[in-house]
PDB file of N, CA and C in Angstrom:
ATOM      1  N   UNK A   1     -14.502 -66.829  49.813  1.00  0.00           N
ATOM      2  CA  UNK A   1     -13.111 -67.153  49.611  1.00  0.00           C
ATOM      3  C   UNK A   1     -12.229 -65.931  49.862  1.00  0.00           C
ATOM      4  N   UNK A   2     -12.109 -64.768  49.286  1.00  0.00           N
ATOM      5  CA  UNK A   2     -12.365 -63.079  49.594  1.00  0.00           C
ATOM      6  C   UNK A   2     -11.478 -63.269  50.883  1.00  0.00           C
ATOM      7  N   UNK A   3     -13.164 -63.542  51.856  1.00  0.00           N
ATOM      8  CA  UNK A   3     -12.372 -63.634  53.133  1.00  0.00           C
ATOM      9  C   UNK A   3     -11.535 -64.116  54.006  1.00  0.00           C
ATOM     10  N   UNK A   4     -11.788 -65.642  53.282  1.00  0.00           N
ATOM     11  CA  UNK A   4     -10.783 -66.539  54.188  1.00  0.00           C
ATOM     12  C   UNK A   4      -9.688 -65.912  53.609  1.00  0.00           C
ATOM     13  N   UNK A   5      -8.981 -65.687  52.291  1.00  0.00           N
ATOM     14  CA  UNK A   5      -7.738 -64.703  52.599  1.00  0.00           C
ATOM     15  C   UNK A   5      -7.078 -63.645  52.757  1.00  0.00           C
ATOM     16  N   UNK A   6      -8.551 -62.549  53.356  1.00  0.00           N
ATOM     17  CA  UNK A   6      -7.746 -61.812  54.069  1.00  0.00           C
ATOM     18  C   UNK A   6      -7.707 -61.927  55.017  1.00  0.00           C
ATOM     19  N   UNK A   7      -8.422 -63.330  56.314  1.00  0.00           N
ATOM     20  CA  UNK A   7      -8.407 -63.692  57.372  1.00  0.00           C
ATOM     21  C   UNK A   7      -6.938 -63.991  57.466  1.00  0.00           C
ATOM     22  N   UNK A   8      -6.156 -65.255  56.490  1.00  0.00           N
ATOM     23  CA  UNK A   8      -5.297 -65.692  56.442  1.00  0.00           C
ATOM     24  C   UNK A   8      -4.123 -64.910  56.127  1.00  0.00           C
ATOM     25  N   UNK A   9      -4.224 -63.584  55.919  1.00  0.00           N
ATOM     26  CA  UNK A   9      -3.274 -62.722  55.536  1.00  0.00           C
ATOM     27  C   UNK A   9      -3.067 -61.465  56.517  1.00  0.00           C
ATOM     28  N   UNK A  10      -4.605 -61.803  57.238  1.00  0.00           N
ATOM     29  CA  UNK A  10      -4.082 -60.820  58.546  1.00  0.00           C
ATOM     30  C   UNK A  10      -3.258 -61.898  59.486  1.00  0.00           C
ATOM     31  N   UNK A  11      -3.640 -63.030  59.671  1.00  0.00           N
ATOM     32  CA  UNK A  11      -3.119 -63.718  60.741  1.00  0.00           C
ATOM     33  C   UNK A  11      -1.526 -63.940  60.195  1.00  0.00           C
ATOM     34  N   UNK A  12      -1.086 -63.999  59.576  1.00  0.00           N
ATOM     35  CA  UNK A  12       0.497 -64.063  58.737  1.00  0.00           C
ATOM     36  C   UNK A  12       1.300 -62.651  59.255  1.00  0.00           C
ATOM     37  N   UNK A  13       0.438 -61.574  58.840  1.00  0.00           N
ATOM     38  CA  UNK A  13       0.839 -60.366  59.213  1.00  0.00           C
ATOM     39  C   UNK A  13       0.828 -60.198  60.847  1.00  0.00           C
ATOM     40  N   UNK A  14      -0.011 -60.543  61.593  1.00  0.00           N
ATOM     41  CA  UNK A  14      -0.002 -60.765  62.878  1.00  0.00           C
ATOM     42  C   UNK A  14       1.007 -61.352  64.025  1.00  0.00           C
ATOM     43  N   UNK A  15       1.358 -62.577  62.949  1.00  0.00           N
ATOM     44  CA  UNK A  15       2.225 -63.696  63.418  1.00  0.00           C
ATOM     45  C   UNK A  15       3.846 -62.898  63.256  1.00  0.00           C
ATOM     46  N   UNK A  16       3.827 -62.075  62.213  1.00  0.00           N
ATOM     47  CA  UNK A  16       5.439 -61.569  61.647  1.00  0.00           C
ATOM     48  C   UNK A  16       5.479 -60.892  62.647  1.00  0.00           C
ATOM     49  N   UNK A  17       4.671 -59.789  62.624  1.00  0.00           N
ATOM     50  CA  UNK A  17       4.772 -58.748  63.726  1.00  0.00           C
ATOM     51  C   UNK A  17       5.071 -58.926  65.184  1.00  0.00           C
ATOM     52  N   UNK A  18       4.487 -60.167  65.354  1.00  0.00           N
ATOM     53  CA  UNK A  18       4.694 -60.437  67.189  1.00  0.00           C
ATOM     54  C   UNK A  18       5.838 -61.112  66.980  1.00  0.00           C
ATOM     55  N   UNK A  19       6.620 -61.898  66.130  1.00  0.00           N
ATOM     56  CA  UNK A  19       7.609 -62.449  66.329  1.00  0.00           C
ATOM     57  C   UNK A  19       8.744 -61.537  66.243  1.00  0.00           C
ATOM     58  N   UNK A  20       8.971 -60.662  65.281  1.00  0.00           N
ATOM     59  CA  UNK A  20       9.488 -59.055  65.036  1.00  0.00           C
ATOM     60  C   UNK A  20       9.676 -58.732  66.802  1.00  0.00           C
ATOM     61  N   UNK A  21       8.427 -58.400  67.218  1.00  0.00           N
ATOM     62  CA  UNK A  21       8.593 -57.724  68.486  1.00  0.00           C
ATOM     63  C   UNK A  21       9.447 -58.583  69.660  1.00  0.00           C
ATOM     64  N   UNK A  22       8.614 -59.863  69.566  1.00  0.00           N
ATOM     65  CA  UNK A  22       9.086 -60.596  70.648  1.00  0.00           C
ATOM     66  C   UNK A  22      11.221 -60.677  70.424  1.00  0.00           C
ATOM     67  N   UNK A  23      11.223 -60.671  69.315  1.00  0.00           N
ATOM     68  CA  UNK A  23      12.820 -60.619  69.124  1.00  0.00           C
ATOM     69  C   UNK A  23      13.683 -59.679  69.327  1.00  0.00           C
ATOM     70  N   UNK A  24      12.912 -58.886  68.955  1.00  0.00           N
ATOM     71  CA  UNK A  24      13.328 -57.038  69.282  1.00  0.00           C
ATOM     72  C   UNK A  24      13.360 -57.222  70.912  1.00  0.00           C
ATOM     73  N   UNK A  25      12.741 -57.713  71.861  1.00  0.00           N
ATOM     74  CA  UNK A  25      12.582 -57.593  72.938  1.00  0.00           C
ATOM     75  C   UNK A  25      13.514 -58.607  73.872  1.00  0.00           C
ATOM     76  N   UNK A  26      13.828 -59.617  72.942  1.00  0.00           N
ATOM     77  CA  UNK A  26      15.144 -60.544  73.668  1.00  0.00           C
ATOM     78  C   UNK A  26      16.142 -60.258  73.455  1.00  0.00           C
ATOM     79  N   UNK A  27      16.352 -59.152  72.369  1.00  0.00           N
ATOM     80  CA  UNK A  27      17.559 -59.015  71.732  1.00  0.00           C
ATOM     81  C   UNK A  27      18.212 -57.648  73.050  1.00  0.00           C
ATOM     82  N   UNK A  28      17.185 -57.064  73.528  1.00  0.00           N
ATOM     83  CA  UNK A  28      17.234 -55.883  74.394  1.00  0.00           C
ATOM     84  C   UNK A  28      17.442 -56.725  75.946  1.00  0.00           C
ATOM     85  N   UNK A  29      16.650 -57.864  75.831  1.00  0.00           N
ATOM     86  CA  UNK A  29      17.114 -58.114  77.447  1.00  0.00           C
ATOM     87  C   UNK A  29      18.376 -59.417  77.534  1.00  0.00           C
ATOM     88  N   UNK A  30      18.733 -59.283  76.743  1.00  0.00           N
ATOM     89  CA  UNK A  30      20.021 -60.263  76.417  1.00  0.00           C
ATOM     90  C   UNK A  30      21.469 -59.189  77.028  1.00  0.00           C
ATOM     91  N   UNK A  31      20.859 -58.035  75.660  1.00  0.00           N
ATOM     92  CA  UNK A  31      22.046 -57.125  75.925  1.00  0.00           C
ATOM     93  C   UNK A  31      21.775 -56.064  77.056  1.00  0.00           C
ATOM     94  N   UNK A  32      21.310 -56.367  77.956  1.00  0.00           N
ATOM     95  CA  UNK A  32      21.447 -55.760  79.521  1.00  0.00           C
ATOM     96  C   UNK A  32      21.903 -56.887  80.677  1.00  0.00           C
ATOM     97  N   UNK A  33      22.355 -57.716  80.419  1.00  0.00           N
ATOM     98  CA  UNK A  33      22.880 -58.586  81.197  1.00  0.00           C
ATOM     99  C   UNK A  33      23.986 -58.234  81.461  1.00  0.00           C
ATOM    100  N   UNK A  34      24.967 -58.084  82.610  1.00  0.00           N
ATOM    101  CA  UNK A  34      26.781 -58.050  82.737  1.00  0.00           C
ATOM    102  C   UNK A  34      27.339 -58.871  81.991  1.00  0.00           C
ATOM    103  N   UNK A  35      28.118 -58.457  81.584  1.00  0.00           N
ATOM    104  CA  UNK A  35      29.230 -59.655  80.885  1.00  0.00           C
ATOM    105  C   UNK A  35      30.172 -59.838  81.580  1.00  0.00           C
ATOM    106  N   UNK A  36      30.198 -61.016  82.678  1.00  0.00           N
ATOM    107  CA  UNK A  36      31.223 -60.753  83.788  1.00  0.00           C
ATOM    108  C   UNK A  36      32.639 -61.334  83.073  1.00  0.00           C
ATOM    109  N   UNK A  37      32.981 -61.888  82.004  1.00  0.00           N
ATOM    110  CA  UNK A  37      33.925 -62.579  81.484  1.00  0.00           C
ATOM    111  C   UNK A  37      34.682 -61.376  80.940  1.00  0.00           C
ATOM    112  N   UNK A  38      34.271 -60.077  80.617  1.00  0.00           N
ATOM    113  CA  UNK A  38      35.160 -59.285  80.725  1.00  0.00           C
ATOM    114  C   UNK A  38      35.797 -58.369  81.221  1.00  0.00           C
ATOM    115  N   UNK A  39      34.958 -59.010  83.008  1.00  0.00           N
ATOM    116  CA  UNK A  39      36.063 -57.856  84.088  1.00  0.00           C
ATOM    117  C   UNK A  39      37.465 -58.428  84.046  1.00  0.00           C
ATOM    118  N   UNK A  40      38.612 -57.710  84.349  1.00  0.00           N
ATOM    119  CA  UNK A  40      39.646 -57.462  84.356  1.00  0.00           C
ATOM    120  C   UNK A  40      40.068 -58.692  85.619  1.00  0.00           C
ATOM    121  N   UNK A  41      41.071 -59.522  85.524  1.00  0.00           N
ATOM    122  CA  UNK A  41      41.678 -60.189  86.336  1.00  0.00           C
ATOM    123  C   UNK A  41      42.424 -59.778  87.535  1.00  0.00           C
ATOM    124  N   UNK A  42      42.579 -58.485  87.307  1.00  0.00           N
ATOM    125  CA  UNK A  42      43.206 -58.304  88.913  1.00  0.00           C
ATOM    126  C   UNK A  42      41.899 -57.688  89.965  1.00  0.00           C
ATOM    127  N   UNK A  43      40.619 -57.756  89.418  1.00  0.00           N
ATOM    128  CA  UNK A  43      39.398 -57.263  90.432  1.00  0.00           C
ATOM    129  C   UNK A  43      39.428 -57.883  91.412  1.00  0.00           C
ATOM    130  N   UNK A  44      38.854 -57.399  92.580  1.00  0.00           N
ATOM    131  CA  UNK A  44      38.639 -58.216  93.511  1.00  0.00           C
ATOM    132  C   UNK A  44      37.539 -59.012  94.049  1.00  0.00           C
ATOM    133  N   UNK A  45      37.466 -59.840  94.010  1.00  0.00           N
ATOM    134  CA  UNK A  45      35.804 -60.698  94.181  1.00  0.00           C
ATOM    135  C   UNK A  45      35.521 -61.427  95.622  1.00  0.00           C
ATOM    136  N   UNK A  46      35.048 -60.235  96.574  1.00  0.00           N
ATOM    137  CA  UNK A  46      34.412 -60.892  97.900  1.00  0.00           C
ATOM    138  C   UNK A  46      33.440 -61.950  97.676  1.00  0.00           C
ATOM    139  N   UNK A  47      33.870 -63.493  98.002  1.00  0.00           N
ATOM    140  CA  UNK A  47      32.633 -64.481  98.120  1.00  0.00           C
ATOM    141  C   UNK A  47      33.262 -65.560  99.359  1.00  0.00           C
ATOM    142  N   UNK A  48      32.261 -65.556 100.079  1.00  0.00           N
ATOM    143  CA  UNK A  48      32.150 -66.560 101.273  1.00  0.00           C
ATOM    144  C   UNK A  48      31.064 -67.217 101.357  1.00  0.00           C
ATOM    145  N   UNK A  49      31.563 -68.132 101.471  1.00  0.00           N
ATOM    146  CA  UNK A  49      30.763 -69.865 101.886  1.00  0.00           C
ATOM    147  C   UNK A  49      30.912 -70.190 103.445  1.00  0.00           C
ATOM    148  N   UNK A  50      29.529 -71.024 103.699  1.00  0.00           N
ATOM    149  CA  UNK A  50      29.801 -71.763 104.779  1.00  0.00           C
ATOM    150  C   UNK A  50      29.581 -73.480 104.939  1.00  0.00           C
ATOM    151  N   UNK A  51      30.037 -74.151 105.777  1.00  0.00           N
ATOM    152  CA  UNK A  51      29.579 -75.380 106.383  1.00  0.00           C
ATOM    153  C   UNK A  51      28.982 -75.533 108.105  1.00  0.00           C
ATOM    154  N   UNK A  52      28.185 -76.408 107.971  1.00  0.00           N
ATOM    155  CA  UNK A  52      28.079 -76.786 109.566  1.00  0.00           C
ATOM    156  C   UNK A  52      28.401 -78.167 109.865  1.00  0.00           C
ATOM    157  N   UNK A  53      28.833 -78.586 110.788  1.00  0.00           N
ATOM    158  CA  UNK A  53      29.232 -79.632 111.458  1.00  0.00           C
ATOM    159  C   UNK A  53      29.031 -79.629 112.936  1.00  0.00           C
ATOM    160  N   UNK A  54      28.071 -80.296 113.419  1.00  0.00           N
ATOM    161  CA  UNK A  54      27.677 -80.285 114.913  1.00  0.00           C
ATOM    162  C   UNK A  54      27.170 -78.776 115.888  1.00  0.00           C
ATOM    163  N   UNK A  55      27.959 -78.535 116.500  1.00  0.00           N
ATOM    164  CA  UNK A  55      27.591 -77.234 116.866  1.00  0.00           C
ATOM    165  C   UNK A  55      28.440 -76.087 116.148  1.00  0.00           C
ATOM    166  N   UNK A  56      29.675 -76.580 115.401  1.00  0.00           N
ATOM    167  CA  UNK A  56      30.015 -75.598 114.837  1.00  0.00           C
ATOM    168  C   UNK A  56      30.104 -74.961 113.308  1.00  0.00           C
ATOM    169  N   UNK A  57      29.981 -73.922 113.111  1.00  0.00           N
ATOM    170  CA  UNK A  57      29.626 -72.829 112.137  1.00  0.00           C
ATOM    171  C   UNK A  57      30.475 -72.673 111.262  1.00  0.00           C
ATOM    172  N   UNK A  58      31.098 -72.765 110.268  1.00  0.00           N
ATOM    173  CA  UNK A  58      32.532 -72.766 109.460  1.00  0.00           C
ATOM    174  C   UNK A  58      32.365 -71.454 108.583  1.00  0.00           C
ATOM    175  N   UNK A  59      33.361 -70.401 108.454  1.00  0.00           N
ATOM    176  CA  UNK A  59      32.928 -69.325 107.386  1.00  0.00           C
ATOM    177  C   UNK A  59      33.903 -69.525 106.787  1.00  0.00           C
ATOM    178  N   UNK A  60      34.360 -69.827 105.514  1.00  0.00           N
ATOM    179  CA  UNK A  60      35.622 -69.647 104.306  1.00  0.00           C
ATOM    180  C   UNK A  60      35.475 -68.458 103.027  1.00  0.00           C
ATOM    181  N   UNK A  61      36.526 -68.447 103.171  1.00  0.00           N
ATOM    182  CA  UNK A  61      36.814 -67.241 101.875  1.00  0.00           C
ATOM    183  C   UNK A  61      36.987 -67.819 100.663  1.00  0.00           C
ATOM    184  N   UNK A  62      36.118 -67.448  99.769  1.00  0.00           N
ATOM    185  CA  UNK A  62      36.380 -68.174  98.463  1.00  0.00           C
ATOM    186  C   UNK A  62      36.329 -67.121  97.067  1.00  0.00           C
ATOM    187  N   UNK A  63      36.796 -65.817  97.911  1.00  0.00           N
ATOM    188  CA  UNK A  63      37.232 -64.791  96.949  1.00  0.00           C
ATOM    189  C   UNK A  63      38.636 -64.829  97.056  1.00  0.00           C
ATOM    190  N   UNK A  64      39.440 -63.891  96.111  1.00  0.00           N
ATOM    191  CA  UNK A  64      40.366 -63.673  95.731  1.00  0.00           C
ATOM    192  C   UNK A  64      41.207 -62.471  96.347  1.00  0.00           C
ATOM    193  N   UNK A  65      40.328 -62.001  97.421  1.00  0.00           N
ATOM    194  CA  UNK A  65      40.894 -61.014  98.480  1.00  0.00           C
ATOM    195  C   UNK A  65      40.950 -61.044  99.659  1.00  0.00           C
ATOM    196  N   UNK A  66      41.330 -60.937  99.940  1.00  0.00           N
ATOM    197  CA  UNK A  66      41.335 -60.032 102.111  1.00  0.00           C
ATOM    198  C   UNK A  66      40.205 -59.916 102.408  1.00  0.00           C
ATOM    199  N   UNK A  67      39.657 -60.744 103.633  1.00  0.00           N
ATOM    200  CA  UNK A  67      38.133 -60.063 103.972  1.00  0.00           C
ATOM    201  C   UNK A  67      39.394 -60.035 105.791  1.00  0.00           C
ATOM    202  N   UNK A  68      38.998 -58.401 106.412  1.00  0.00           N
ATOM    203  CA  UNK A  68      39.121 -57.677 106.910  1.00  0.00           C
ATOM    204  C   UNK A  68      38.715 -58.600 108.365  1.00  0.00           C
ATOM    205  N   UNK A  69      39.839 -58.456 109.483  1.00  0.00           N
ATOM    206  CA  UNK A  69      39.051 -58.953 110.569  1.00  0.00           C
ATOM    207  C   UNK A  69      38.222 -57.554 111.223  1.00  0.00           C
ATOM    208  N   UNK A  70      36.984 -57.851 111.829  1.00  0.00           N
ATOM    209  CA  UNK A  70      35.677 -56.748 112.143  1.00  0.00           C
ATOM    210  C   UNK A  70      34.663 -57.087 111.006  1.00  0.00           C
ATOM    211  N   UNK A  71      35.192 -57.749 110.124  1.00  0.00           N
ATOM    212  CA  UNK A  71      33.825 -57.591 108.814  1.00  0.00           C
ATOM    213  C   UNK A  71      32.279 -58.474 109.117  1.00  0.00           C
ATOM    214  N   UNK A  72      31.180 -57.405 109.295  1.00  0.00           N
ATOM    215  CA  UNK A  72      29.993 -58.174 109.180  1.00  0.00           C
ATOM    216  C   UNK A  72      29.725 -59.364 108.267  1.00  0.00           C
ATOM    217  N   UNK A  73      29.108 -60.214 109.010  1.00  0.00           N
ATOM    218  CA  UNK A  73      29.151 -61.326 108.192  1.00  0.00           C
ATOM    219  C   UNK A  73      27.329 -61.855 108.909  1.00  0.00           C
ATOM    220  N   UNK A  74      26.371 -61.720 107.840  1.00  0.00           N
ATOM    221  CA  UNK A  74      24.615 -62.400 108.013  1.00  0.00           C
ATOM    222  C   UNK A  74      25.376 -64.537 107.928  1.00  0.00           C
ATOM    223  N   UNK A  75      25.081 -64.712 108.774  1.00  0.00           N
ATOM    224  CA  UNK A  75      24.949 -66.361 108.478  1.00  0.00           C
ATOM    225  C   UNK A  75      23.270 -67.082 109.242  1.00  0.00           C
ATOM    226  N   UNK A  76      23.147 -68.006 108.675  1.00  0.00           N
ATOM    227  CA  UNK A  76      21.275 -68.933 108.735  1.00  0.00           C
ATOM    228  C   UNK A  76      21.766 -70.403 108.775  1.00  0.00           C
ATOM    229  N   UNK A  77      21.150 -70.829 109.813  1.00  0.00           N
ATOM    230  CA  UNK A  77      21.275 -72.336 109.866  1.00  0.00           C
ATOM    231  C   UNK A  77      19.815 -72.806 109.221  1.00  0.00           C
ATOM    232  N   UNK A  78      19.598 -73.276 108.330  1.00  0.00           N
ATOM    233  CA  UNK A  78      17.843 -73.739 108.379  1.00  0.00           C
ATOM    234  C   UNK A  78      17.612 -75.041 109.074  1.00  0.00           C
ATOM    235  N   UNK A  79      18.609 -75.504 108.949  1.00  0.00           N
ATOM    236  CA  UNK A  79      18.427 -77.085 109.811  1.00  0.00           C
ATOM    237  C   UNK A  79      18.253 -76.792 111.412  1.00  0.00           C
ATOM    238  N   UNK A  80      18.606 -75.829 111.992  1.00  0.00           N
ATOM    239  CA  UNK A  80      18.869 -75.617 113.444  1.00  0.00           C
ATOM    240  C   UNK A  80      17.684 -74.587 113.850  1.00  0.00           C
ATOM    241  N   UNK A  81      17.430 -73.604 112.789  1.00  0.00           N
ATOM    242  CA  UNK A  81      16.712 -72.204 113.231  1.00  0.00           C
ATOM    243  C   UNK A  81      17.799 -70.511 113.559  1.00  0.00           C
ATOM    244  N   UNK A  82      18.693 -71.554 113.261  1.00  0.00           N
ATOM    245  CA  UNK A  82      20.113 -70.071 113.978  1.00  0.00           C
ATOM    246  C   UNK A  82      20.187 -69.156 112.945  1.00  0.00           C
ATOM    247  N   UNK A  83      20.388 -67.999 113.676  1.00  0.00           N
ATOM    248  CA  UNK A  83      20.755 -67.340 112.224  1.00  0.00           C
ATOM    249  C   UNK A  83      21.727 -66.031 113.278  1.00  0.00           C
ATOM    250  N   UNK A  84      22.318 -65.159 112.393  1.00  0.00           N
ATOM    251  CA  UNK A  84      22.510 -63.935 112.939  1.00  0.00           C
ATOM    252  C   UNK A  84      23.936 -63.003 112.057  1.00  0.00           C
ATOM    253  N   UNK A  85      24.454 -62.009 112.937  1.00  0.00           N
ATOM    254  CA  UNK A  85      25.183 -61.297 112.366  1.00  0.00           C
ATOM    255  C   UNK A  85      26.639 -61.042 113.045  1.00  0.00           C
ATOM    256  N   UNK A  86      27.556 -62.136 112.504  1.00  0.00           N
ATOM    257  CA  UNK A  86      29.032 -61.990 113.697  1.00  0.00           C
ATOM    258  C   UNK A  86      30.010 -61.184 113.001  1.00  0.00           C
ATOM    259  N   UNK A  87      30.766 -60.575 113.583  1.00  0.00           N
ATOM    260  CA  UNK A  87      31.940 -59.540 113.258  1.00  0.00           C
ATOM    261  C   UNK A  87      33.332 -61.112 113.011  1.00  0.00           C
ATOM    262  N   UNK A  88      33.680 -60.719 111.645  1.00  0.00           N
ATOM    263  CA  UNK A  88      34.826 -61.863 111.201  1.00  0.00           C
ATOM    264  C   UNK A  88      36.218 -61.592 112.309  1.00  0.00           C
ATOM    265  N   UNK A  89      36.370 -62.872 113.379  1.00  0.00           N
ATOM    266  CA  UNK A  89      37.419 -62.857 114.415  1.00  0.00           C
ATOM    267  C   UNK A  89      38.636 -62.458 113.937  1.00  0.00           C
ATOM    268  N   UNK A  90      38.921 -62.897 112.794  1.00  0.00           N
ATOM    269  CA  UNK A  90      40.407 -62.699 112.165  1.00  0.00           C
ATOM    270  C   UNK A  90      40.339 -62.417 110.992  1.00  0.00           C
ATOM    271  N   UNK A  91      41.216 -62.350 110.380  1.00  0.00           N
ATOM    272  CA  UNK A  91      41.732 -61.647 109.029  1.00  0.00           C
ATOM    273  C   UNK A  91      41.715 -62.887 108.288  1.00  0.00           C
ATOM    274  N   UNK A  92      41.003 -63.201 106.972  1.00  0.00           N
ATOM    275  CA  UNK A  92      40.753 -64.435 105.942  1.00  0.00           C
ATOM    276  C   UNK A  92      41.705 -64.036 104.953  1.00  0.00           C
ATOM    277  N   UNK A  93      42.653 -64.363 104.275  1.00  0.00           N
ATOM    278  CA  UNK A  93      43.421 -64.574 103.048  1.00  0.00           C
ATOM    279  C   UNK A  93      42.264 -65.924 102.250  1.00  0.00           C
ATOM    280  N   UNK A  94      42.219 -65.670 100.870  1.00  0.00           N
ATOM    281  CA  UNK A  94      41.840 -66.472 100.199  1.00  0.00           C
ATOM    282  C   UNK A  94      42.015 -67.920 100.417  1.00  0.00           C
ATOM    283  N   UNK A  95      41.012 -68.581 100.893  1.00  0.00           N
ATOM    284  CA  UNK A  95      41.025 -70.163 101.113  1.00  0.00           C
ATOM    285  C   UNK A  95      40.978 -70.648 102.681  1.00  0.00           C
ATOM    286  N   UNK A  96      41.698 -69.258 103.175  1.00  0.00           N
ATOM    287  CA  UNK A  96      41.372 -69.637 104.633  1.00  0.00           C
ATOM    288  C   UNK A  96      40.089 -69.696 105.140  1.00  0.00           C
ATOM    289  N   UNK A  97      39.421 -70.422 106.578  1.00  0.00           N
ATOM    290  CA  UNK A  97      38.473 -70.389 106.619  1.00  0.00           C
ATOM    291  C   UNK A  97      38.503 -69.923 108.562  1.00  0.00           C
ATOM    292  N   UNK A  98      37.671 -69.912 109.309  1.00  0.00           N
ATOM    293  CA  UNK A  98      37.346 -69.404 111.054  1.00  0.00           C
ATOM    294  C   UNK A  98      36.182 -70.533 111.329  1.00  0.00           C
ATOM    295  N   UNK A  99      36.228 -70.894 112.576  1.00  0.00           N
ATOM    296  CA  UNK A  99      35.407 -72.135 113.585  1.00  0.00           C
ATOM    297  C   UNK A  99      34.453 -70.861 113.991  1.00  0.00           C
ATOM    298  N   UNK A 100      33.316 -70.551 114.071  1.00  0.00           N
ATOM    299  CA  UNK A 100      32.290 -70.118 115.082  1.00  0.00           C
ATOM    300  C   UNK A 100      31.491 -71.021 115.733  1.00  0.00           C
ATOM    301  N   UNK A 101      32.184 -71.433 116.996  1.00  0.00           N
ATOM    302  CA  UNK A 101      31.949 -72.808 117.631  1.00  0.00           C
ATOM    303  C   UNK A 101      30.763 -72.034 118.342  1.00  0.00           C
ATOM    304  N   UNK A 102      30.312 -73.665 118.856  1.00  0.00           N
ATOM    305  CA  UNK A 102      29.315 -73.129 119.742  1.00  0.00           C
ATOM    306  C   UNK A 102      27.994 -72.040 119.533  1.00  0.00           C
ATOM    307  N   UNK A 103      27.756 -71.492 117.933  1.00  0.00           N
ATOM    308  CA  UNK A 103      26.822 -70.934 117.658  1.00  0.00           C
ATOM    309  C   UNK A 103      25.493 -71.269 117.385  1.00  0.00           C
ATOM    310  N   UNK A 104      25.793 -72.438 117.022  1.00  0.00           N
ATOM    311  CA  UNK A 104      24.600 -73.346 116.886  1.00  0.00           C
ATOM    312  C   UNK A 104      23.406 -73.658 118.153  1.00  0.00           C
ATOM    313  N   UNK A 105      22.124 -73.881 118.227  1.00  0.00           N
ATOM    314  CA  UNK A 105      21.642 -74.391 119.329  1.00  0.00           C
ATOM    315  C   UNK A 105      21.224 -75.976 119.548  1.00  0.00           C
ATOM    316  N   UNK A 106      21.485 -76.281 118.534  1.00  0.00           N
ATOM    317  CA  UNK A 106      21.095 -77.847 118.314  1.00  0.00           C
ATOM    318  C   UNK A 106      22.592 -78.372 117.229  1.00  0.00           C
ATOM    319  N   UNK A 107      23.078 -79.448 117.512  1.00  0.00           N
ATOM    320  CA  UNK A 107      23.938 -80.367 116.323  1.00  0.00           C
ATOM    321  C   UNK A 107      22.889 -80.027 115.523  1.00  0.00           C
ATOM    322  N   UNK A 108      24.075 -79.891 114.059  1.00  0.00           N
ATOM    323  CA  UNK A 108      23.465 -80.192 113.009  1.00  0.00           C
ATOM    324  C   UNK A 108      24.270 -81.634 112.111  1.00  0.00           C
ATOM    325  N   UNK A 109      23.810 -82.101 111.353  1.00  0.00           N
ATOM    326  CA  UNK A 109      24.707 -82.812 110.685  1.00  0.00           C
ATOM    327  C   UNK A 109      25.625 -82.135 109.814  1.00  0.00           C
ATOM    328  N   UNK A 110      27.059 -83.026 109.770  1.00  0.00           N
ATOM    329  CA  UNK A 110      27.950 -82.341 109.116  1.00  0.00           C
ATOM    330  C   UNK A 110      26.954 -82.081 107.019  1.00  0.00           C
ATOM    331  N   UNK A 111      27.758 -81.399 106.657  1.00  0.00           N
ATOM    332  CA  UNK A 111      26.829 -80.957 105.315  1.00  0.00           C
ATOM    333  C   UNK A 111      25.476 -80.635 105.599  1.00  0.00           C
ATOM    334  N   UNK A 112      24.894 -79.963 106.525  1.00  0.00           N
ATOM    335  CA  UNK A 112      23.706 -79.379 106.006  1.00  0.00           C
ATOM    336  C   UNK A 112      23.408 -78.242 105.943  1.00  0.00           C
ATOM    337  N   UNK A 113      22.513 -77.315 105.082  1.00  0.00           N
ATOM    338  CA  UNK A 113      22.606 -76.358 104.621  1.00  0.00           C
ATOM    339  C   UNK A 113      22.692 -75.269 104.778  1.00  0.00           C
ATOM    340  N   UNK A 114      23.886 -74.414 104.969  1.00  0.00           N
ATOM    341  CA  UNK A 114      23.996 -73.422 105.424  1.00  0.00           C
ATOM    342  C   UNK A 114      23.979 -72.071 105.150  1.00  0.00           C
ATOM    343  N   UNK A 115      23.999 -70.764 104.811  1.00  0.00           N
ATOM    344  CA  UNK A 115      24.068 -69.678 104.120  1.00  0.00           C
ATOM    345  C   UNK A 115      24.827 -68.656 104.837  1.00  0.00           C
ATOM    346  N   UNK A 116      25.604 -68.127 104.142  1.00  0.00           N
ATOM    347  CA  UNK A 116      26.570 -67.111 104.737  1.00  0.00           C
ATOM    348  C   UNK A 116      26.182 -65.299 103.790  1.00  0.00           C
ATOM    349  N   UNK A 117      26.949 -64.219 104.282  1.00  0.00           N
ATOM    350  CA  UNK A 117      26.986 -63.211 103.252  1.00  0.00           C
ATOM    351  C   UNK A 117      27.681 -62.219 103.703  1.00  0.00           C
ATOM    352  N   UNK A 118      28.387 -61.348 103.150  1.00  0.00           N
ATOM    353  CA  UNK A 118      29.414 -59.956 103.567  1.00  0.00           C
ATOM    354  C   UNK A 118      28.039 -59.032 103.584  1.00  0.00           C
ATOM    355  N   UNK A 119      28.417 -58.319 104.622  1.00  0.00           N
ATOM    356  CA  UNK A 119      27.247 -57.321 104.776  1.00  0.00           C
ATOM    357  C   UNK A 119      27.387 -56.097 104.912  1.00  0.00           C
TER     358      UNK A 119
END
């Protein structure tokens, strides 16, 4: 009997301890995360999206700044195989978007999946 409780009293002690740790250890990778809710509202946030529709390539600005005409831009068709790296034709203000016609090698259907990125 002896033993079964100090079996049962190591495994209690065992159980505290790893839960102790394991908490200690979320509590540390919780608080290394960004807290992006308290950058400042006038930052500027480069993000671009794309669409495809037939042969052509759509890039839009869906940040809150100026993306620069000359700016590298990586875009991937997976539906087609295309991919590559075009210099932005014109100057994007927020919401505007540019045609890169003709980049495609095959139609794609309109909505299918495309990937864009500032580079």
């Amino acid at each position: 009997m002896t033993k079964l409780i100090s079996l049962s009293a190591l495994a209690v002690s065992a159980l505290v301890t790893s839960t102790s740790l394991a908490s200690a250890f979320s509590l540390v990778a919780i608080d290394k995360v960004p807290d992006t809710q308290k950058s400042p509202s006038h930052s500027t946030q480069m993000t671009i999206e794309c669409r495809v529709h037939d042969a052509d390539f759509w890039i839009m600005n869906f940040g809150n700044g100026v993306l620069d005409s000359g700016r590298q831009i990586a875009w991937r068709s997976p539906t087609t195989g295309d991919e590559g790296v075009v210099l932005l034709p014109k100057m994007l203000a927020p919401g505007e978007e540019v045609k890169l016609a003709d980049v495609l090698t095959d139609d794609a259907r309109a909505g299918a999946p495309c990937a864009a990125a500032l580079v």
